[in-house]
N, C-alpha and C. Protein backbone atom coordinates (compact mmCIF):
# COMPACT_ATOMS: atom_id res chain seq x y z
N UNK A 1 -14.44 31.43 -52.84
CA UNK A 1 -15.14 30.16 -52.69
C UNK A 1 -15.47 29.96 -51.22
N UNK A 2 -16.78 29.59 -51.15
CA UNK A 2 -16.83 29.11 -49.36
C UNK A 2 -17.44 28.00 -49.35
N UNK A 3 -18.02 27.17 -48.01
CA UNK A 3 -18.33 26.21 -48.41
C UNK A 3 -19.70 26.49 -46.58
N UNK A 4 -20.55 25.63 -46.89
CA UNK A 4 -21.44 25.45 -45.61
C UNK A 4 -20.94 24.71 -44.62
N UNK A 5 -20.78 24.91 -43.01
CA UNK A 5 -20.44 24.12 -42.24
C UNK A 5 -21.95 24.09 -41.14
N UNK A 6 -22.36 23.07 -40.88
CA UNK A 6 -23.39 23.00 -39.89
C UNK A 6 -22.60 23.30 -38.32
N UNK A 7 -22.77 24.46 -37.92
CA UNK A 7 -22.34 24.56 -36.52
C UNK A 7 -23.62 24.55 -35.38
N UNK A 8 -23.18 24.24 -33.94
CA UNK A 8 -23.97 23.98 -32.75
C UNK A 8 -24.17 25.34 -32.47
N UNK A 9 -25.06 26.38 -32.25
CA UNK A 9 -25.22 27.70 -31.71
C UNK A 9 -25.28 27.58 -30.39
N UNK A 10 -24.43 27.58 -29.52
CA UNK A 10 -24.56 26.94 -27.85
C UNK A 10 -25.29 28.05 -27.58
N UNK A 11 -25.63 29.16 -27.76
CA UNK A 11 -27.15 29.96 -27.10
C UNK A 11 -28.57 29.61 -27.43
N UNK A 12 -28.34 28.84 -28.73
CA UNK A 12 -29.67 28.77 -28.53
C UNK A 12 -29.98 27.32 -28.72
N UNK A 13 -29.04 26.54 -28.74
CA UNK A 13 -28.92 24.77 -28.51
C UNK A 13 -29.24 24.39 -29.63
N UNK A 14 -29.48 24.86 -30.94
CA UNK A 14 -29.66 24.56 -32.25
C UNK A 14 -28.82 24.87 -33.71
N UNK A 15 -28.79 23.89 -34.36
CA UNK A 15 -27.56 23.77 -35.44
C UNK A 15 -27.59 25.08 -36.33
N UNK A 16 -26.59 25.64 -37.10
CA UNK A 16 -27.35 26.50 -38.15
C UNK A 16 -25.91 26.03 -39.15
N UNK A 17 -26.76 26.88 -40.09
CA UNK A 17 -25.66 27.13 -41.65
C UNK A 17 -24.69 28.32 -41.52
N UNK A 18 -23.49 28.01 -41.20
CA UNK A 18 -22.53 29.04 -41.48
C UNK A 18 -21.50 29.01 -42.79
N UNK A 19 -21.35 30.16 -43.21
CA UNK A 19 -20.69 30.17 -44.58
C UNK A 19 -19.42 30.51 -43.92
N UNK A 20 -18.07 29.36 -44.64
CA UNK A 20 -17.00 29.78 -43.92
C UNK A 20 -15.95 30.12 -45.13
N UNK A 21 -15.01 30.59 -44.86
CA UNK A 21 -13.86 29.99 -45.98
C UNK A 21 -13.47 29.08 -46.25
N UNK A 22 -12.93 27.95 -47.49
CA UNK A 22 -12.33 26.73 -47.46
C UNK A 22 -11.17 26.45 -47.09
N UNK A 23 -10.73 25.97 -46.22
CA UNK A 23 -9.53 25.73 -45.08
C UNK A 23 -9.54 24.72 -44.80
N UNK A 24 -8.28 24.02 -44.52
CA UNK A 24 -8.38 22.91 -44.10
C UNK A 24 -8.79 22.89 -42.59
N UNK A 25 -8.65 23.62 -41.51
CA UNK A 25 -9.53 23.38 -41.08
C UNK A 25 -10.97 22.93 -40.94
N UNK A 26 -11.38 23.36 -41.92
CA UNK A 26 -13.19 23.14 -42.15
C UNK A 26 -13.39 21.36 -41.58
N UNK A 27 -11.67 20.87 -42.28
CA UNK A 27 -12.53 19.11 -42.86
C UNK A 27 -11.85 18.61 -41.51
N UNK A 28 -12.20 17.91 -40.67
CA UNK A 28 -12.22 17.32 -39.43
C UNK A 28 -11.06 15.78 -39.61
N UNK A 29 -10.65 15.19 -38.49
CA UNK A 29 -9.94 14.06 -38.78
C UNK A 29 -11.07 13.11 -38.41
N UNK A 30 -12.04 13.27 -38.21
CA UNK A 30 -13.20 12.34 -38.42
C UNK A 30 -13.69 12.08 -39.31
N UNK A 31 -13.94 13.42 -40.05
CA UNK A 31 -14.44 12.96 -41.72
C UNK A 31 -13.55 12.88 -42.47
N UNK A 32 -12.36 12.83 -42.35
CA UNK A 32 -11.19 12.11 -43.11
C UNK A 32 -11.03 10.87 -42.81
N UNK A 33 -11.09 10.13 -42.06
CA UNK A 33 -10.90 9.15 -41.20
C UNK A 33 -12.46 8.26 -42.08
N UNK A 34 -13.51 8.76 -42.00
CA UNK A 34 -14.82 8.34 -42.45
C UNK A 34 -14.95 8.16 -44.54
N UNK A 35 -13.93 9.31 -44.84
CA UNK A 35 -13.57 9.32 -46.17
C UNK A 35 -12.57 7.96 -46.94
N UNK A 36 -11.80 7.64 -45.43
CA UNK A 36 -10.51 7.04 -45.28
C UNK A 36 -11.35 5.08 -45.53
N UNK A 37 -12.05 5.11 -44.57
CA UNK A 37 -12.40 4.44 -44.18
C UNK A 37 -13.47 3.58 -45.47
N UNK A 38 -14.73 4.77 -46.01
CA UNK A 38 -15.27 3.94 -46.79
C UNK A 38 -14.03 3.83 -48.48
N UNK A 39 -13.41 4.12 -48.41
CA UNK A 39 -12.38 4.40 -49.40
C UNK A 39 -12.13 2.61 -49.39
N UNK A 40 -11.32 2.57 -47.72
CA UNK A 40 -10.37 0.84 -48.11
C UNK A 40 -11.57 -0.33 -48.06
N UNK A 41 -12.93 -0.06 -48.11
CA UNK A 41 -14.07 -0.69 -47.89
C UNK A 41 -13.97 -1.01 -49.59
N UNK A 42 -14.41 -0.04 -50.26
CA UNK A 42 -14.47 0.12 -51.90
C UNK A 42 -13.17 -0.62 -51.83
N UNK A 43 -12.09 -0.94 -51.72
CA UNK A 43 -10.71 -1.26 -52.59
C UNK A 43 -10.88 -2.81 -51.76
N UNK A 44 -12.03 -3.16 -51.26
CA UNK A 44 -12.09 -4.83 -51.10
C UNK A 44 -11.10 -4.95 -49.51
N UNK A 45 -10.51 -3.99 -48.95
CA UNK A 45 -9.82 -4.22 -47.37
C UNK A 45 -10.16 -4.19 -46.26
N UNK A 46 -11.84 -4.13 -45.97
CA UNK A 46 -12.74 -4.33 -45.20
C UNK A 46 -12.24 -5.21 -43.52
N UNK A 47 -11.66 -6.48 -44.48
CA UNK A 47 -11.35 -7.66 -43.08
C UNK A 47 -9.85 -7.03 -42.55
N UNK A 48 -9.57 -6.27 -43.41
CA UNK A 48 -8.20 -5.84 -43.08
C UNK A 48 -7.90 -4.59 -42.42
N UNK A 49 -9.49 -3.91 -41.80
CA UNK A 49 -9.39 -2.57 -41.09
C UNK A 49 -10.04 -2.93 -39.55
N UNK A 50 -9.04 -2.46 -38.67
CA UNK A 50 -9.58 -2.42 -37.10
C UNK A 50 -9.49 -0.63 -36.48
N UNK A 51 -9.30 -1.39 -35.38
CA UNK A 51 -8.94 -0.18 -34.30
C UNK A 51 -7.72 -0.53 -33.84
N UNK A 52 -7.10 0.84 -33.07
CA UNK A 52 -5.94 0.60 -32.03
C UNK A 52 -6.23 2.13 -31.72
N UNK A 53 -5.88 1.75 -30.01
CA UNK A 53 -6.26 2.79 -28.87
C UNK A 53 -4.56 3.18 -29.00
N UNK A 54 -4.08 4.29 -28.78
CA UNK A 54 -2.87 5.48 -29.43
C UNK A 54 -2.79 6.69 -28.52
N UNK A 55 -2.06 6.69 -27.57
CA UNK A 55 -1.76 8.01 -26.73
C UNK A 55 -1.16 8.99 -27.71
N UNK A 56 -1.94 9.88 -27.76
CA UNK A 56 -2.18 11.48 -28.16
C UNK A 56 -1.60 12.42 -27.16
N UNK A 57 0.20 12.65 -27.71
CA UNK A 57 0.49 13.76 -26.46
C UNK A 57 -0.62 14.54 -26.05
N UNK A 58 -1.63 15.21 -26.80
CA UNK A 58 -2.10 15.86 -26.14
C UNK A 58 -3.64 15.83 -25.68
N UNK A 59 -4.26 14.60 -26.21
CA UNK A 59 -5.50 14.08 -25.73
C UNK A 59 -6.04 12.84 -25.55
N UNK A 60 -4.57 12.69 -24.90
CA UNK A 60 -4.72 11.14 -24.46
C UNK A 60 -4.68 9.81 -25.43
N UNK A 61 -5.15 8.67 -24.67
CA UNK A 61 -5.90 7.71 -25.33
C UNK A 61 -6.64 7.74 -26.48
N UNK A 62 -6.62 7.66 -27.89
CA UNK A 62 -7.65 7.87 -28.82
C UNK A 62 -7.39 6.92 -29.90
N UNK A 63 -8.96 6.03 -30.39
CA UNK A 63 -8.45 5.15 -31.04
C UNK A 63 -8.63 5.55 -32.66
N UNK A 64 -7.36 5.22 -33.28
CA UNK A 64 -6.70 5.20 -35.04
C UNK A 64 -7.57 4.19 -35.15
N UNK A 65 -7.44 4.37 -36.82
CA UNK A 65 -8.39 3.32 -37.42
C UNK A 65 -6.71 2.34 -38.11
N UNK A 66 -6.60 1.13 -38.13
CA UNK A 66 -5.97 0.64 -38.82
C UNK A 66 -6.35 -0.09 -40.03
N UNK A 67 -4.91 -0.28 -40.57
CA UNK A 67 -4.86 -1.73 -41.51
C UNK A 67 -3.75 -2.08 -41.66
N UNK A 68 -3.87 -3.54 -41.39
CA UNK A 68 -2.68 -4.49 -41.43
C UNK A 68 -2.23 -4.24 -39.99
N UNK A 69 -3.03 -3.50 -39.13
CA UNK A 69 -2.91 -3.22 -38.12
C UNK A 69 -1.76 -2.46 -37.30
N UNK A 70 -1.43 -1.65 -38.46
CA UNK A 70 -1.04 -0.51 -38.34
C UNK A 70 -1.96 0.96 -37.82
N UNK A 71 -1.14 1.93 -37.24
CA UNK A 71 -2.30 2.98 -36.95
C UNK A 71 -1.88 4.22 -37.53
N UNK A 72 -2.88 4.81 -38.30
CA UNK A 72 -2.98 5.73 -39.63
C UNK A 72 -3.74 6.71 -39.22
N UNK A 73 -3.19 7.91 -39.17
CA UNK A 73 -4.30 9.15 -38.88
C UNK A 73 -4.12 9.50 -40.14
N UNK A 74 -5.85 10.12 -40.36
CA UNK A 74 -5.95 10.23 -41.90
C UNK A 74 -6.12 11.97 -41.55
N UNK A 75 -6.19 12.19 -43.14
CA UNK A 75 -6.29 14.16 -43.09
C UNK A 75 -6.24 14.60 -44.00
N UNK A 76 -7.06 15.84 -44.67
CA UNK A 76 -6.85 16.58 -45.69
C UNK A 76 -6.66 17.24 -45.81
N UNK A 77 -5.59 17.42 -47.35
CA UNK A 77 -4.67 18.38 -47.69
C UNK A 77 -5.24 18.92 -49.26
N UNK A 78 -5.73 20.31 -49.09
CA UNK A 78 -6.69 20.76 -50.13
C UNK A 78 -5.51 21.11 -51.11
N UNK A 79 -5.73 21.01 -52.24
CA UNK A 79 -5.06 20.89 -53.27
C UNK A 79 -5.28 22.29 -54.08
N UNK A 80 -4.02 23.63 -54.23
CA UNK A 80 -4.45 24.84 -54.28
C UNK A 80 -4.78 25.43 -55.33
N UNK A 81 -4.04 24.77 -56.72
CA UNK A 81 -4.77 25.17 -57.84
C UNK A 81 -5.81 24.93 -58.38
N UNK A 82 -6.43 25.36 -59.35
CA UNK A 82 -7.66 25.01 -60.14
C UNK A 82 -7.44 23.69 -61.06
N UNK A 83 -6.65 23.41 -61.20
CA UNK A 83 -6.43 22.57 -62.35
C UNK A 83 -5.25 21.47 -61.62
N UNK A 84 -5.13 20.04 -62.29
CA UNK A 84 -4.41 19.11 -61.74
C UNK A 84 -3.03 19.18 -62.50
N UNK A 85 -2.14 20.03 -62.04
CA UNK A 85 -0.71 20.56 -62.73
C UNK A 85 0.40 20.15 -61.87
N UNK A 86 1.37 19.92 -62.52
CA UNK A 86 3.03 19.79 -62.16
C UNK A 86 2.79 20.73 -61.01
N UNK A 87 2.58 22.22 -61.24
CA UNK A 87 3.04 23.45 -60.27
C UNK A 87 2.11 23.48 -59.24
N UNK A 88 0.78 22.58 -59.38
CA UNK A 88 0.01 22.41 -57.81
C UNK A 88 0.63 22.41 -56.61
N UNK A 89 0.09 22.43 -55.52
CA UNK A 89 0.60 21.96 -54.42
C UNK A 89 -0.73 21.69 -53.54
N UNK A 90 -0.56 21.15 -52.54
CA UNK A 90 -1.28 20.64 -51.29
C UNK A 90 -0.31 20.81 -49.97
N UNK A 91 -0.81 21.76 -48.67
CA UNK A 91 0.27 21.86 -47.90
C UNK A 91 -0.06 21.30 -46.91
N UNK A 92 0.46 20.06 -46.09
CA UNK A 92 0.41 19.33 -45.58
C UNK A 92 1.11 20.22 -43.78
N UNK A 93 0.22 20.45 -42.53
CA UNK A 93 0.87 20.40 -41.86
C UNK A 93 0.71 19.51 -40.51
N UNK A 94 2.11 19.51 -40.34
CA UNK A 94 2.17 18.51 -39.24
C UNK A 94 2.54 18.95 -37.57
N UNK A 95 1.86 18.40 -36.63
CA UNK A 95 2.23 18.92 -35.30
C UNK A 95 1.89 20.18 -34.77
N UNK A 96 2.80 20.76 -33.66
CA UNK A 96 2.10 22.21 -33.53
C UNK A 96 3.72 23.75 -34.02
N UNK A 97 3.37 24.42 -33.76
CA UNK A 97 4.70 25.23 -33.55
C UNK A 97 5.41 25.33 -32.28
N UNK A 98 6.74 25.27 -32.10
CA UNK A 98 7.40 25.08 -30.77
C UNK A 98 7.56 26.82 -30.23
N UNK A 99 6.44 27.30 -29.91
CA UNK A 99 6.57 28.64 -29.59
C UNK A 99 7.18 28.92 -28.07
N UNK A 100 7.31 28.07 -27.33
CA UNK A 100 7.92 27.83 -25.74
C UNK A 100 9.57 27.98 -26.38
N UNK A 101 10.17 27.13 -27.60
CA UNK A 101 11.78 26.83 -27.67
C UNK A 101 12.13 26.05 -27.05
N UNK A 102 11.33 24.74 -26.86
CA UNK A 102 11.54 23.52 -26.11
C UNK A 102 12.99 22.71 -27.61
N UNK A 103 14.02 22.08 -26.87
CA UNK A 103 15.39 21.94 -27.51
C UNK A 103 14.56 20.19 -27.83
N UNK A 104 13.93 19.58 -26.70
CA UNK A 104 13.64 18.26 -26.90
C UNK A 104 12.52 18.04 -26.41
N UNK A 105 11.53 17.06 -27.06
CA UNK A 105 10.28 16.64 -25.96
C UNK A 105 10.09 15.08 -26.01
N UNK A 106 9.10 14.55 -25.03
CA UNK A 106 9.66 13.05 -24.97
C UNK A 106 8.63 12.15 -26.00
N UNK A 107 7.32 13.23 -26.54
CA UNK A 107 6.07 12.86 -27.17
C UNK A 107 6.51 12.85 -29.01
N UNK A 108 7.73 13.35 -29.56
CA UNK A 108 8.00 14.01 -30.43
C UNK A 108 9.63 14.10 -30.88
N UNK A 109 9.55 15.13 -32.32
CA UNK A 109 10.78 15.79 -32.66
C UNK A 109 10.73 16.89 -32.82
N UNK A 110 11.64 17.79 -32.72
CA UNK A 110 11.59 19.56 -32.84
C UNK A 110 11.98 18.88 -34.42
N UNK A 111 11.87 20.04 -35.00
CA UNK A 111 12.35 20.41 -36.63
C UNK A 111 11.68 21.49 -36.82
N UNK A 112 12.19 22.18 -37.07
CA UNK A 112 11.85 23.93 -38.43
C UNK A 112 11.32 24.41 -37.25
N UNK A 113 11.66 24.49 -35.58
CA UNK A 113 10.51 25.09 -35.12
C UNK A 113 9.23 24.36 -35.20
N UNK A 114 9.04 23.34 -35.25
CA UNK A 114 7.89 22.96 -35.05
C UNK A 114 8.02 21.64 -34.64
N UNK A 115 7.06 21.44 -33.39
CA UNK A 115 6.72 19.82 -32.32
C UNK A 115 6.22 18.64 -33.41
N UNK A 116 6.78 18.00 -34.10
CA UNK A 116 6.05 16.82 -35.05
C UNK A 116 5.88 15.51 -34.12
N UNK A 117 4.77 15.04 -33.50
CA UNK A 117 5.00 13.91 -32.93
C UNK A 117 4.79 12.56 -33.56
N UNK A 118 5.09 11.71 -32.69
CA UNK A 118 5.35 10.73 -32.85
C UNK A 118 4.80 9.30 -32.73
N UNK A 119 3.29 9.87 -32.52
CA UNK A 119 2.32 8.41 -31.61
C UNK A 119 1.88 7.82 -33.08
N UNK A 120 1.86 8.21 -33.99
CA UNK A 120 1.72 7.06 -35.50
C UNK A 120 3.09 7.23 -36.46
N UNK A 121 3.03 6.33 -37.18
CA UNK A 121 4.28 6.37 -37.75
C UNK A 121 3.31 6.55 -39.46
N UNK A 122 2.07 6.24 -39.31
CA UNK A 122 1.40 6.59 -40.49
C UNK A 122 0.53 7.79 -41.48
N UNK A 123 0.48 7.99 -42.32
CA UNK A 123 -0.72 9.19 -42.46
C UNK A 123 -1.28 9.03 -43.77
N UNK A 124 -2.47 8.92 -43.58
CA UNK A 124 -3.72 9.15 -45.12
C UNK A 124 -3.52 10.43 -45.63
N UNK A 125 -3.25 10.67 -46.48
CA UNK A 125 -3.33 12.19 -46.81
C UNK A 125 -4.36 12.30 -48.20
N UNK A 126 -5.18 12.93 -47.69
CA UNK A 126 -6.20 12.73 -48.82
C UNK A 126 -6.58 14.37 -49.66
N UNK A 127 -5.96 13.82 -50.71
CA UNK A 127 -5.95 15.16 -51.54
C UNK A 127 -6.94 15.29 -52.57
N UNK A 128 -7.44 16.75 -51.93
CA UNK A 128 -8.87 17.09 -52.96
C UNK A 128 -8.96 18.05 -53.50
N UNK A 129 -9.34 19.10 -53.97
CA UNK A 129 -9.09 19.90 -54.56
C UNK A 129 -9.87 21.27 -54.47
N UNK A 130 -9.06 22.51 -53.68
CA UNK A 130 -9.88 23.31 -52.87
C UNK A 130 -10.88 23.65 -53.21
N UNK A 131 -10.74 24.13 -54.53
CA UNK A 131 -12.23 25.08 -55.34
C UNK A 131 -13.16 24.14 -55.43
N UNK A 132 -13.37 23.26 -55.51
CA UNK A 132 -14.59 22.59 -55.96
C UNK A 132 -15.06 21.54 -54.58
N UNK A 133 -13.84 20.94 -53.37
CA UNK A 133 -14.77 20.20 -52.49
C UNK A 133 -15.09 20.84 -51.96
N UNK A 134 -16.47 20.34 -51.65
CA UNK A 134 -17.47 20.72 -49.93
C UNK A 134 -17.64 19.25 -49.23
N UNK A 135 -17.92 19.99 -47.63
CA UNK A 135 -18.35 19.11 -47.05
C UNK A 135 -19.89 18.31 -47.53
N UNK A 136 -19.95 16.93 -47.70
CA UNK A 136 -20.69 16.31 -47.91
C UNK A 136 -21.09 15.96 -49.43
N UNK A 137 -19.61 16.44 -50.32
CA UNK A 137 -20.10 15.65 -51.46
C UNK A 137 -19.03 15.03 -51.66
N UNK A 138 -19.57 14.23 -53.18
CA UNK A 138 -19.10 12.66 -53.08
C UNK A 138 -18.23 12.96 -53.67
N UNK A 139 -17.61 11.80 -53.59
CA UNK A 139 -15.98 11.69 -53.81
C UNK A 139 -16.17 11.81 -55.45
N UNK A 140 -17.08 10.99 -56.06
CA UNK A 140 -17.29 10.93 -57.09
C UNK A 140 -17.38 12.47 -58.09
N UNK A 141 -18.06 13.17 -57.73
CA UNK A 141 -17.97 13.95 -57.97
C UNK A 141 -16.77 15.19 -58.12
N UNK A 142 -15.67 14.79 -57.79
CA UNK A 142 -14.50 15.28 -57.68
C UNK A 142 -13.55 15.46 -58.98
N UNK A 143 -12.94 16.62 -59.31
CA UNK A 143 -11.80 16.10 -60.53
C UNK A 143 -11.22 15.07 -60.31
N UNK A 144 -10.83 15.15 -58.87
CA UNK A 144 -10.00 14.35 -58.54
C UNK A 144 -10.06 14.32 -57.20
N UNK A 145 -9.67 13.14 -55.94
CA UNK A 145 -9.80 12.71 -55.33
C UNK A 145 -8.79 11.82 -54.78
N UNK A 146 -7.66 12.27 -53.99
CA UNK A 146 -6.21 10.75 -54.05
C UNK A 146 -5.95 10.50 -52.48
N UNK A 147 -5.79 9.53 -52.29
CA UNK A 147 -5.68 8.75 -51.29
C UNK A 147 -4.21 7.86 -51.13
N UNK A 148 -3.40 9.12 -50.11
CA UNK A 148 -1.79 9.08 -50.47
C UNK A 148 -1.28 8.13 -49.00
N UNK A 149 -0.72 7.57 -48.50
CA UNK A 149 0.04 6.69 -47.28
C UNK A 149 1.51 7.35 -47.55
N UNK A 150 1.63 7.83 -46.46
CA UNK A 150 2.86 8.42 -46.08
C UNK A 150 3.76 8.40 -45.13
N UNK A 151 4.89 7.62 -44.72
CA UNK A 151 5.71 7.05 -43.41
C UNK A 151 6.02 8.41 -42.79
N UNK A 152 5.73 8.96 -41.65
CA UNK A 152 6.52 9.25 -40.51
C UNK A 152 7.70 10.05 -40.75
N UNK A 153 8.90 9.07 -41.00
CA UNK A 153 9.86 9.21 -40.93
C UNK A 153 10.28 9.76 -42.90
N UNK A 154 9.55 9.65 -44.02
CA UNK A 154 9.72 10.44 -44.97
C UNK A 154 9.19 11.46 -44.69
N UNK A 155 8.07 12.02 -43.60
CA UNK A 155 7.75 13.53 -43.59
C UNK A 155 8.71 14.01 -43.30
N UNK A 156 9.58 13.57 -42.22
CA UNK A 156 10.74 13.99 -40.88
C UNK A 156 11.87 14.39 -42.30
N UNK A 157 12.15 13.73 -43.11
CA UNK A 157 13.21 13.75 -44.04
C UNK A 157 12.97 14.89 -45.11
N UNK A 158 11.68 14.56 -45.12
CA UNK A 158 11.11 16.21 -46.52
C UNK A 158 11.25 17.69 -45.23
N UNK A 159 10.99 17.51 -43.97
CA UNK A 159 10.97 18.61 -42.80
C UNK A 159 12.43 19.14 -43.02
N UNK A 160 13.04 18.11 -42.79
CA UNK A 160 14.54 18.73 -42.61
C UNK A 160 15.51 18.94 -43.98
N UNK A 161 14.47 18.68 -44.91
CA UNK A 161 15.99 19.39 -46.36
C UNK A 161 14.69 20.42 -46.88
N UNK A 162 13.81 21.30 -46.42
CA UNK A 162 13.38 22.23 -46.72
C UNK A 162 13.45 23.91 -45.77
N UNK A 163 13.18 24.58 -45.92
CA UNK A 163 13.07 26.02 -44.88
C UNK A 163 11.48 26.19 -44.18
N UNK A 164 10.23 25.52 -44.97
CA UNK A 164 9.32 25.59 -44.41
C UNK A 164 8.91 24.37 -43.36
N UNK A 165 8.30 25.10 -42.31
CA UNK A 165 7.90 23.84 -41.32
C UNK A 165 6.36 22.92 -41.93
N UNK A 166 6.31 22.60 -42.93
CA UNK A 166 5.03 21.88 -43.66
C UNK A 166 5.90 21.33 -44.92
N UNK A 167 5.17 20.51 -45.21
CA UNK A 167 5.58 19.50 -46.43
C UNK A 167 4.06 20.05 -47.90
N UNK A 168 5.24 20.31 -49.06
CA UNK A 168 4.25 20.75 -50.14
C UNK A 168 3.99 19.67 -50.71
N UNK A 169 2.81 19.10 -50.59
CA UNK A 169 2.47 17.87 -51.61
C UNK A 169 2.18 18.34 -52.74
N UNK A 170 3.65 17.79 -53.75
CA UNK A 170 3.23 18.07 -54.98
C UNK A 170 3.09 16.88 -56.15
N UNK A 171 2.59 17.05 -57.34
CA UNK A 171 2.38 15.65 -57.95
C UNK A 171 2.60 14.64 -58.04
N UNK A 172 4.56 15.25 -57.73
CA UNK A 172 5.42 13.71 -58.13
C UNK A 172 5.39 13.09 -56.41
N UNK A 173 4.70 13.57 -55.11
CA UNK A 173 4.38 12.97 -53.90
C UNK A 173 3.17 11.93 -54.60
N UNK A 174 2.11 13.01 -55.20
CA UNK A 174 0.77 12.48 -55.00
C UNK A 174 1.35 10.62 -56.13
N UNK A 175 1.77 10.81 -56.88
CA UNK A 175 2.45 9.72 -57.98
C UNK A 175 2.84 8.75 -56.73
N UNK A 176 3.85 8.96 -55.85
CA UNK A 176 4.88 8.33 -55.04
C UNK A 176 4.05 7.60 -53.82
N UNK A 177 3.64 8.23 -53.09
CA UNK A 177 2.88 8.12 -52.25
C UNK A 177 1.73 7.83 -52.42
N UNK A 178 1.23 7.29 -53.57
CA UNK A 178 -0.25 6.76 -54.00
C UNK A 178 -0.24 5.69 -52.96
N UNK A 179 -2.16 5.46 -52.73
CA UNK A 179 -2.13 4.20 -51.77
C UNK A 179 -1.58 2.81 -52.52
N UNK A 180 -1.58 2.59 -53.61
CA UNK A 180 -1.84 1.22 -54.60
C UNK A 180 -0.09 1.16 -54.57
N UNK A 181 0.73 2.19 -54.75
CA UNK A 181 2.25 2.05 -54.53
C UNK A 181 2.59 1.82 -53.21
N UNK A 182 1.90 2.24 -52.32
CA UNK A 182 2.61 2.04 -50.89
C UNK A 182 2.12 1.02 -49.88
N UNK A 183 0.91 0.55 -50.80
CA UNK A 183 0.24 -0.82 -49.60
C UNK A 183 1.30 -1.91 -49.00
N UNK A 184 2.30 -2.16 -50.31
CA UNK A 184 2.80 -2.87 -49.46
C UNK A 184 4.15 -2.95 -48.66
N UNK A 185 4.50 -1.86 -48.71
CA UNK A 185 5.32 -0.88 -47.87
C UNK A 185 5.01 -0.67 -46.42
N UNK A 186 3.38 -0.83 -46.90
CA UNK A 186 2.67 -0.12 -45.49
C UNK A 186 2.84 -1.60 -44.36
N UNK A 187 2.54 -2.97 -45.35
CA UNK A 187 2.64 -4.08 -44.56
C UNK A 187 3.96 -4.22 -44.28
N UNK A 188 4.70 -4.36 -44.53
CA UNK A 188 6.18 -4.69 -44.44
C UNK A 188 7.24 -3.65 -43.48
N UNK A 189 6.96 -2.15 -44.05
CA UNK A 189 7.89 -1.55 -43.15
C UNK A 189 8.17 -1.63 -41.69
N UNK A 190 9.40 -1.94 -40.95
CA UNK A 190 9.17 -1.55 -39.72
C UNK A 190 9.18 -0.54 -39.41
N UNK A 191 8.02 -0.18 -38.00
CA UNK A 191 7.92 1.52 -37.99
C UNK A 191 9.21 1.57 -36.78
N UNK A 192 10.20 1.81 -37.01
CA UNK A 192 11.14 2.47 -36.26
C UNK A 192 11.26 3.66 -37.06
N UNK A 193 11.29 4.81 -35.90
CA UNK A 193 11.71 6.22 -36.31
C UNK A 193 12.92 6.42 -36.71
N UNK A 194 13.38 6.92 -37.46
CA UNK A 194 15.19 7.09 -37.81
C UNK A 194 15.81 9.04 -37.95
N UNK A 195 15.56 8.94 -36.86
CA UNK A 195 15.82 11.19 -36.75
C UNK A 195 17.39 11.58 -36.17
């Protein structure tokens, strides 16, 4: 399966069609964020979405989209089977790998070998389903399409009672972590970290 990505050809200053593999790389935290966004528009939460400016260990200043004025980096996690099953998964990763062997950092937590930081305590995880999304079609068009809110500090807890440094989103997450179960979790929780 591949999918089209419009890339910039910096030699010759003009866009073209490249055929890539489907990766999560492909899908950007902009167009998750833009997915994210007309999503809580449709569910009537419009007056209830801003901004907040969010130091990014590693690129600074950058502003999250909120609600309830909370700050939520959104992202997608392609969903690997063909079919919507118990044995699916979606692999969610977080942070970078601690390839230096840094013991502590002041932006973050070590776990599994890997830097998970710490500048949101929130995350959209928007699960789609590899074989069939591309960039630029509609949601509608999807088997399926889920829009999961996930604390921080439950990734930190799924990190540390597993061996892999990524979290497998599997059904009974996508069930748990639905947005419509966790909205008001999302208002209420305090975000203190607990590691």
């Amino acid at each position: 399966m591949k999918i089209i990505n419009r890339k910039l050809n910096f030699a010759t200053g003009k866009f073209e069609d490249v055929e890539s593999e489907v990766k999560t790389k492909n899908f950007t935290k902009g167009e998750a964020t833009t997915f994210f966004r007309d999503f809580l528009s449709k569910k009537g939460l419009s007056q209830h979405i801003g901004t907040k400016l969010v130091t990014h260990p590693k690129y600074g200043q950058l502003q999250y989209i909120t609600l309830f004025g909370r700050a939520i980096e959104a992202k997608f996690t392609l969903w690997q089977s063909r079919k919507d099953s118990e044995h699916g998964k979606a692999v969610f990763w977080i942070g970078e790998r601690n390839t230096v062997g840094y013991e502590k950092i002041d932006h973050g937590v070590i776990i599994k070998g890997r830097m998970v930081p710490t500048h949101v305590f929130w995350y959209c995880l928007i699960v789609a389903p590899r074989h069939t999304f591309k960039v630029g079609t509609s949601i509608k068009e999807q088997e399926f399409m889920e829009f999961l809110l996930m604390p921080l500090d439950d990734i930190i807890v799924e990190l540390n009672a597993i061996n892999d440094p990524c979290v497998n989103i599997r059904k009974s997450h996508r069930e748990k972590y639905s947005f419509d179960n966790m909205l008001e979790t999302l208002k209420t929780k305090e975000e203190v970290l607990n590691v």
